[in-house]
N, C-alpha and C. Protein backbone atom coordinates (compact mmCIF):
# COMPACT_ATOMS: atom_id res chain seq x y z
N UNK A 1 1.09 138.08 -147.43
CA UNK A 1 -0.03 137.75 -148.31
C UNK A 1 -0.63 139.04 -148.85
N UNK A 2 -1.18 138.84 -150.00
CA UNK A 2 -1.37 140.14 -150.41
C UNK A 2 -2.90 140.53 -149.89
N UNK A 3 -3.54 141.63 -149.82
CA UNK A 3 -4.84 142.01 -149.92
C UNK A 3 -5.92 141.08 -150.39
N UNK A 4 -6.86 140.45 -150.41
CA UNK A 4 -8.03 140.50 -150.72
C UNK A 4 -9.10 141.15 -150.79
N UNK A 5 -9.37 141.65 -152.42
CA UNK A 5 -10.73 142.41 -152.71
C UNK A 5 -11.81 141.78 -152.94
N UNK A 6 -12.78 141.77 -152.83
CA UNK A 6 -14.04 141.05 -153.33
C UNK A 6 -14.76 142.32 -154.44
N UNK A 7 -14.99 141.49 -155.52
CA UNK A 7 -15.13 142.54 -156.75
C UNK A 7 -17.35 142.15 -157.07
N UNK A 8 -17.86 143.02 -156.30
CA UNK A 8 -19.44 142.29 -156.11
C UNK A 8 -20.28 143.08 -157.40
N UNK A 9 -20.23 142.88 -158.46
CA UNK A 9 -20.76 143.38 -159.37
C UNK A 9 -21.75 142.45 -160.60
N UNK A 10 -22.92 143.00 -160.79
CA UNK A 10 -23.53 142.16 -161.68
C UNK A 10 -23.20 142.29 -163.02
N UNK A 11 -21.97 143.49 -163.76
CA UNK A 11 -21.88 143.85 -165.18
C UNK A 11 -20.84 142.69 -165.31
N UNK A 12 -20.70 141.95 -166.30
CA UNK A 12 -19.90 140.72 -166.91
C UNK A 12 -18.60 141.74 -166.79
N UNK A 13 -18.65 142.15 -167.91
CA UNK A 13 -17.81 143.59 -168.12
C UNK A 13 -17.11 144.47 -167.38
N UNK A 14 -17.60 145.00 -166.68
CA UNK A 14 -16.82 145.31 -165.50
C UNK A 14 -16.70 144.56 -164.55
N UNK A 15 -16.63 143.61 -163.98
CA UNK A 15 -16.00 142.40 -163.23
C UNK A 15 -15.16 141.89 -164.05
N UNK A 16 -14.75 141.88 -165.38
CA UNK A 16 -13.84 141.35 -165.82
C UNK A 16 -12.59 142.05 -165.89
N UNK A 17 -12.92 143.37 -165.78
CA UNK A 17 -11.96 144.65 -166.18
C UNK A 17 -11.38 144.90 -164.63
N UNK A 18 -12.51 144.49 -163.77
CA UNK A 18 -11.90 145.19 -162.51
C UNK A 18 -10.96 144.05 -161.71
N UNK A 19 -11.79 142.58 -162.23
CA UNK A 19 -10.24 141.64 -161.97
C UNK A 19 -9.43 141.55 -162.65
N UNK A 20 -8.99 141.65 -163.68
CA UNK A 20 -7.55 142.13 -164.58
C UNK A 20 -6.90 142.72 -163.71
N UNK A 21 -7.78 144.30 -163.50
CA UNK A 21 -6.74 145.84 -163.25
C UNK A 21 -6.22 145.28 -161.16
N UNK A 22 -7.20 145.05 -160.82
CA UNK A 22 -6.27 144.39 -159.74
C UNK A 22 -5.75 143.33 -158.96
N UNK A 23 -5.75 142.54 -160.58
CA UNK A 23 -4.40 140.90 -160.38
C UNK A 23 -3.21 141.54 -160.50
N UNK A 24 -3.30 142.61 -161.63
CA UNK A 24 -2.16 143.14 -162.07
C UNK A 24 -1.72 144.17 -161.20
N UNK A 25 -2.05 144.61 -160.02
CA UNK A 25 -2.00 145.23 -159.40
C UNK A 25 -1.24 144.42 -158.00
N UNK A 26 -1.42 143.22 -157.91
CA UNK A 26 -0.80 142.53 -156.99
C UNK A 26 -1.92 141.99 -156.02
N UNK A 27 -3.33 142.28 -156.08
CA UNK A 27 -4.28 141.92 -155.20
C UNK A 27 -5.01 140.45 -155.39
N UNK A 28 -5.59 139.60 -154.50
CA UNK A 28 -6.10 138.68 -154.77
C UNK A 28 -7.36 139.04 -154.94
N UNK A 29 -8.18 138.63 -155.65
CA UNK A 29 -9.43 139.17 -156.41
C UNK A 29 -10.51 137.34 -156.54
N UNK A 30 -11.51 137.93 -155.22
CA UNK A 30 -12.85 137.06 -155.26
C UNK A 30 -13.72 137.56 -156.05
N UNK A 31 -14.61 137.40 -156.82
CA UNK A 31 -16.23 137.71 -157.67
C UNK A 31 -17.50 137.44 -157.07
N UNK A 32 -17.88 138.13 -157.05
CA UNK A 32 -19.75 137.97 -156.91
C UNK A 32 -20.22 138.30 -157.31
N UNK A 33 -21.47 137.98 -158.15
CA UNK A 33 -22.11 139.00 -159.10
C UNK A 33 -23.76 139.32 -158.44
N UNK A 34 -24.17 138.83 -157.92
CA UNK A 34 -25.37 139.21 -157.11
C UNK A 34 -25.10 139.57 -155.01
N UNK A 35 -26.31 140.21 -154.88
CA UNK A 35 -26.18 140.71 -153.47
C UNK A 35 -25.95 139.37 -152.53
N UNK A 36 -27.18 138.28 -152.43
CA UNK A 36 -26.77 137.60 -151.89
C UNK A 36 -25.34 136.86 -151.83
N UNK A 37 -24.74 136.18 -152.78
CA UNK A 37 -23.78 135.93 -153.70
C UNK A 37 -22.56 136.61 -152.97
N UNK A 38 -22.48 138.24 -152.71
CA UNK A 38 -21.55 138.81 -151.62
C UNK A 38 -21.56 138.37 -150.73
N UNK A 39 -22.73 138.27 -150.21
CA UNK A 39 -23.14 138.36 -148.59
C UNK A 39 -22.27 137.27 -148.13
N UNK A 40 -22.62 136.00 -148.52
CA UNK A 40 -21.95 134.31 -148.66
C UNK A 40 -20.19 135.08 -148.49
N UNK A 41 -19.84 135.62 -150.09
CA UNK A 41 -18.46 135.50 -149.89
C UNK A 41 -17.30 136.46 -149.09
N UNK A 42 -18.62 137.54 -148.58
CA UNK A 42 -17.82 138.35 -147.33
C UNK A 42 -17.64 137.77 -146.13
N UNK A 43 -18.73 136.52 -145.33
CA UNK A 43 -18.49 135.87 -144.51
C UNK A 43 -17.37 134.91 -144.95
N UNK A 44 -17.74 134.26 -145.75
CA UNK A 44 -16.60 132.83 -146.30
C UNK A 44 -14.81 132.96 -146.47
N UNK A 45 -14.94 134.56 -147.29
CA UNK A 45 -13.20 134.97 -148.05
C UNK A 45 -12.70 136.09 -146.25
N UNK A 46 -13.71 136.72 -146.04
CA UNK A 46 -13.17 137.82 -144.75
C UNK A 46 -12.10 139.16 -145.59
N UNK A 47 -12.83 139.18 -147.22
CA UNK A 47 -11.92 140.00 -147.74
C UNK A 47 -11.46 141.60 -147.12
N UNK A 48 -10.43 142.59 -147.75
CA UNK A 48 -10.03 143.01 -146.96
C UNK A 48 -10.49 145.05 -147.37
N UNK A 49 -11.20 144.03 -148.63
CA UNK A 49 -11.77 145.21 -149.23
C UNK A 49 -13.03 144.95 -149.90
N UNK A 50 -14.42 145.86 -150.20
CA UNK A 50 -15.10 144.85 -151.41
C UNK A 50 -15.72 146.27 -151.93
N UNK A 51 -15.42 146.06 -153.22
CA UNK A 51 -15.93 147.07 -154.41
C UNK A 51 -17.34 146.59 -154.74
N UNK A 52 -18.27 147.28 -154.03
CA UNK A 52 -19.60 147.22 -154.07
C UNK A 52 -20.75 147.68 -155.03
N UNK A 53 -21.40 147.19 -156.23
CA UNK A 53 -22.41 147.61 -157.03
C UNK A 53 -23.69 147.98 -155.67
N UNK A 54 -23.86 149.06 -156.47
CA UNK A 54 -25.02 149.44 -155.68
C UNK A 54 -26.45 148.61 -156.19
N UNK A 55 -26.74 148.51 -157.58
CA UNK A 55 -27.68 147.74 -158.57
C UNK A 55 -27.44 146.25 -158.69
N UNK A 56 -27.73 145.09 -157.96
CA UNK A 56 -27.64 144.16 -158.05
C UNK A 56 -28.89 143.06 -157.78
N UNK A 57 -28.87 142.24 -158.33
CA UNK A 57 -30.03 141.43 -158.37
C UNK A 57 -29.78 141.00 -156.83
N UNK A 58 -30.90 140.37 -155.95
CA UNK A 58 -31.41 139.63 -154.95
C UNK A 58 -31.34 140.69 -153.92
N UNK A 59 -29.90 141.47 -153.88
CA UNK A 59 -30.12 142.70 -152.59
C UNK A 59 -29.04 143.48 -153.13
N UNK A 60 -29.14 144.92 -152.66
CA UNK A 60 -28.81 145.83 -153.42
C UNK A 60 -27.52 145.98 -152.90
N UNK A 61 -26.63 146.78 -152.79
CA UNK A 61 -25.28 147.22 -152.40
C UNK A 61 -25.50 147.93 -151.22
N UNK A 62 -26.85 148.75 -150.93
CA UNK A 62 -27.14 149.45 -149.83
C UNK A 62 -27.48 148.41 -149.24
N UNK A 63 -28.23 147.65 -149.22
CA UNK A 63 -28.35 146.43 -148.07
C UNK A 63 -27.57 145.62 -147.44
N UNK A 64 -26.46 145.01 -148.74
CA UNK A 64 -25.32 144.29 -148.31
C UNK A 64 -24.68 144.92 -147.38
N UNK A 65 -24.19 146.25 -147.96
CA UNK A 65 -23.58 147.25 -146.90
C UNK A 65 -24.16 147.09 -145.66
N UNK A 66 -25.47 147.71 -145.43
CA UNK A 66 -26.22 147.51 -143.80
C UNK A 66 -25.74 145.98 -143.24
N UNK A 67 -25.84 145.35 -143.96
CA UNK A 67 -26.30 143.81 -143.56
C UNK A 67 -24.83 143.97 -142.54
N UNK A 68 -23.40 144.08 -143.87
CA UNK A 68 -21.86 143.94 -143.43
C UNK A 68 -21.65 144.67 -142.01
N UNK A 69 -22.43 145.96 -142.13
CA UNK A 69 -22.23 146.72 -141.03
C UNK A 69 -22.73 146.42 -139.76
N UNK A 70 -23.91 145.55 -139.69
CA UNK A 70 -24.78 145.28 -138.55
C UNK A 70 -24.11 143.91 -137.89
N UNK A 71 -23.09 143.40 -138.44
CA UNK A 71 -22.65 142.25 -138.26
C UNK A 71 -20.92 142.47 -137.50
N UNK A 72 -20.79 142.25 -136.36
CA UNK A 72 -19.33 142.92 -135.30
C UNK A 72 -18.16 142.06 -136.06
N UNK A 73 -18.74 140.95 -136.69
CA UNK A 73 -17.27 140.15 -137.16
C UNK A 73 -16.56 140.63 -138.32
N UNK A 74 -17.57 141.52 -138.85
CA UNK A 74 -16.68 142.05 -140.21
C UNK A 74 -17.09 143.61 -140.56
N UNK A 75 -16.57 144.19 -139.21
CA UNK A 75 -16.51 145.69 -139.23
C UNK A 75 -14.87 145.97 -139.35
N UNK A 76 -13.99 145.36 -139.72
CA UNK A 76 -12.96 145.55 -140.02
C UNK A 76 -12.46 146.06 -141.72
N UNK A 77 -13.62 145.10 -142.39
CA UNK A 77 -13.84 144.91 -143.87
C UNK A 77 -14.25 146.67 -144.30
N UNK A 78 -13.27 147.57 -145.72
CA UNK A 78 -13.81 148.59 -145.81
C UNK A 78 -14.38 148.32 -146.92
N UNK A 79 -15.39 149.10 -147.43
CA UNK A 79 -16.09 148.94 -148.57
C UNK A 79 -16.48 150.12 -149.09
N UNK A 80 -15.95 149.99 -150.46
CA UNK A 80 -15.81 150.95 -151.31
C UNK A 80 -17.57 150.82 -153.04
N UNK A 81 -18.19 151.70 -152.80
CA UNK A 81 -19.12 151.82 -153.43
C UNK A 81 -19.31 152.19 -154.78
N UNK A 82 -19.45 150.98 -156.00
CA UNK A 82 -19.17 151.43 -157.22
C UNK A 82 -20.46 151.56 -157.54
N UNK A 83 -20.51 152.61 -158.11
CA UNK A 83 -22.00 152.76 -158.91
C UNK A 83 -22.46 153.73 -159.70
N UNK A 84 -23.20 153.89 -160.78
CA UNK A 84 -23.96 154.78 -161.72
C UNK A 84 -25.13 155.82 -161.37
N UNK A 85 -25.68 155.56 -159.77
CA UNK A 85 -26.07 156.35 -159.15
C UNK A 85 -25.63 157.32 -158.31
N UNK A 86 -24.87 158.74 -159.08
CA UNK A 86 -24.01 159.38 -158.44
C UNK A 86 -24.84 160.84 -158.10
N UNK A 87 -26.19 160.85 -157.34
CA UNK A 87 -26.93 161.53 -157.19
C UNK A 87 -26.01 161.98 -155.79
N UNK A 88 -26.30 163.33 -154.98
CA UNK A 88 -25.91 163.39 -153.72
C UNK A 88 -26.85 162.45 -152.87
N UNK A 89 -27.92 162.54 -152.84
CA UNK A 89 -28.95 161.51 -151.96
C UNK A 89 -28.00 160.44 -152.15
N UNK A 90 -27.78 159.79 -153.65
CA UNK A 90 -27.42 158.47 -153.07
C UNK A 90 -26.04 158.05 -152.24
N UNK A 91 -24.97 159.19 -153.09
CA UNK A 91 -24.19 159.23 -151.80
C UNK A 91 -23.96 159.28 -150.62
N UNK A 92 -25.04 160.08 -150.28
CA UNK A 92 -25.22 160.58 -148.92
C UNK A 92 -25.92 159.53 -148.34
N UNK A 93 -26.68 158.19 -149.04
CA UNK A 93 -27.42 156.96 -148.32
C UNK A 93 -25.76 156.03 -148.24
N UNK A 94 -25.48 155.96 -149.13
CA UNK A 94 -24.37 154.68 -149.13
C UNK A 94 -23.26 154.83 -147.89
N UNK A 95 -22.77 156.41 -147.64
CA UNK A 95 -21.64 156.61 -146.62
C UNK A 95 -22.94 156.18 -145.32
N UNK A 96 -24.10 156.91 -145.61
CA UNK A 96 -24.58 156.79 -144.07
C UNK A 96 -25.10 154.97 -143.64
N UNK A 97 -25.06 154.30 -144.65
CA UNK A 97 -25.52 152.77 -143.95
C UNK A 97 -23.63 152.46 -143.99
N UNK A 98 -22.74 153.23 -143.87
CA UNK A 98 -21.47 152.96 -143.37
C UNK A 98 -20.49 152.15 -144.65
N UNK A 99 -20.95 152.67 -145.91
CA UNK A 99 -19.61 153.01 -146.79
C UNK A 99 -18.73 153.32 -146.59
N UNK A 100 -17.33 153.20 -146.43
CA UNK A 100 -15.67 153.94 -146.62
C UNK A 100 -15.63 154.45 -147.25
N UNK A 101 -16.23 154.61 -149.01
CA UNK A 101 -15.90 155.68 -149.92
C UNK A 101 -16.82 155.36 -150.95
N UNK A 102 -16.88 156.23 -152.27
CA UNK A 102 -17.83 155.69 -153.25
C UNK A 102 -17.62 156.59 -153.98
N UNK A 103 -17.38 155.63 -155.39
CA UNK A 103 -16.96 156.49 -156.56
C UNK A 103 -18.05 156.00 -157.88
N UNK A 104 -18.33 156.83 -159.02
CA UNK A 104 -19.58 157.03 -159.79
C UNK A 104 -18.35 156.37 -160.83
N UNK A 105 -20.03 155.59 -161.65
CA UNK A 105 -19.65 154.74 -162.75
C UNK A 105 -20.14 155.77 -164.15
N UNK A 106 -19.01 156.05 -165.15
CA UNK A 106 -17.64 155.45 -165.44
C UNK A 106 -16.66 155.94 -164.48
N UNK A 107 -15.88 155.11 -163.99
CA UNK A 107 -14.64 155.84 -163.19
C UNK A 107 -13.20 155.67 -164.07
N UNK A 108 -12.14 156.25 -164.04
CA UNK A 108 -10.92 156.27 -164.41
C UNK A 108 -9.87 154.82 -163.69
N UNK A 109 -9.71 154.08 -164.37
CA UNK A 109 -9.09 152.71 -163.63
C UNK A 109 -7.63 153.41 -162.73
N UNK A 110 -7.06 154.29 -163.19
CA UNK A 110 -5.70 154.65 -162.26
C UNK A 110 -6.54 155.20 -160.88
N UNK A 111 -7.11 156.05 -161.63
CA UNK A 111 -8.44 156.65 -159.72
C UNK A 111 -8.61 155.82 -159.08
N UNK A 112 -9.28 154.68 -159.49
CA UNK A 112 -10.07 153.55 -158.55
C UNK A 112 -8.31 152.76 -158.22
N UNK A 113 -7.65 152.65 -159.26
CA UNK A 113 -6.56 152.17 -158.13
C UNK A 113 -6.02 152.74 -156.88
N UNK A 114 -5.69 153.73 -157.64
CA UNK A 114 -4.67 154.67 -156.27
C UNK A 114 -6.02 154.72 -155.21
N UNK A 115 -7.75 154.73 -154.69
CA UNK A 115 -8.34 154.68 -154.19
C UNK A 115 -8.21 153.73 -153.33
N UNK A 116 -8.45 152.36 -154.14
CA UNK A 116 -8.23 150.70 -153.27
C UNK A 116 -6.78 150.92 -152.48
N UNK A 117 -5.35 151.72 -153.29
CA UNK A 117 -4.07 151.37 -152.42
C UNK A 117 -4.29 152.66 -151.00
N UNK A 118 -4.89 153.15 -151.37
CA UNK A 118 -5.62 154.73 -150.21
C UNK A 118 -5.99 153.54 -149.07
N UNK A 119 -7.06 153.07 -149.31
CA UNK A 119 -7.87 152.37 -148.39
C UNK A 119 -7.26 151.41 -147.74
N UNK A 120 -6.85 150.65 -148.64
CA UNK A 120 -5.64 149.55 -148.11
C UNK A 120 -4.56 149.95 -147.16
N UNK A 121 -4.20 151.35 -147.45
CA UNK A 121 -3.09 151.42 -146.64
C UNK A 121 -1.81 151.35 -147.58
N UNK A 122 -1.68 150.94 -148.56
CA UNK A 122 -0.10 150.52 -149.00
C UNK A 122 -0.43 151.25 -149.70
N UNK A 123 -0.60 152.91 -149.98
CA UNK A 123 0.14 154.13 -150.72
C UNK A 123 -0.57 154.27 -152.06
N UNK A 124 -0.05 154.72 -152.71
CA UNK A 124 -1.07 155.26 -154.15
C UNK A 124 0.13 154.76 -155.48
């Protein structure tokens, strides 16, 4: 079975671009567009990755993150941090409530791939 990503973003636009680039990539691809909205489909899907907006309506990407992390059943799940806040502070908040990685919006779609196949495990 292939991967499952959960793609948690509130831009129409980029949730549309980022499930294209990895259907075509071979990944199964869930959506959420608000914080809560993740929260639901990280318990529900148990995806195996989730590309996280930091800016999202109801709870932010830093929270979801805490929330994912404070929770033992889905510390397996890595999560990768998309966002337009590419300050060091905010980096330095997102790895420390226990991010896997985090890359600044605009990103290069081959980057963010070979990133997800990094994380995944199955190569670049």
């Amino acid at each position: 079975m292939s991967p499952k990503i959960l793609v948690a973003d509130d831009e129409p636009n980029i949730v549309i671009s980022l499930e294209y680039l990895l259907k075509r990539e071979g990944y199964t691809v869930v959506v959420a567009r608000d914080g809560e909205e993740t929260l639901a489909a990280i318990r529900r899907e148990q995806p195996d990755l989730v590309l996280l907006d930091v800016m999202m309506p109801k709870k932010t990407g830093f929270e979801v993150c805490q929330e994912v992390r404070a929770d033992d059943t889905l510390q397996s799940i890595k999560i990768l941090m998309l966002t337009a806040k590419g300050r060091d502070t905010d980096v330095s908040k997102g790895m420390a409530l226990g991010a896997d990685a985090y890359m600044t919006k605009p990103f290069a779609t081959r980057e963010l791939v070979q990133k997800v196949a990094a994380m995944l495990g199955s190569g670049a």
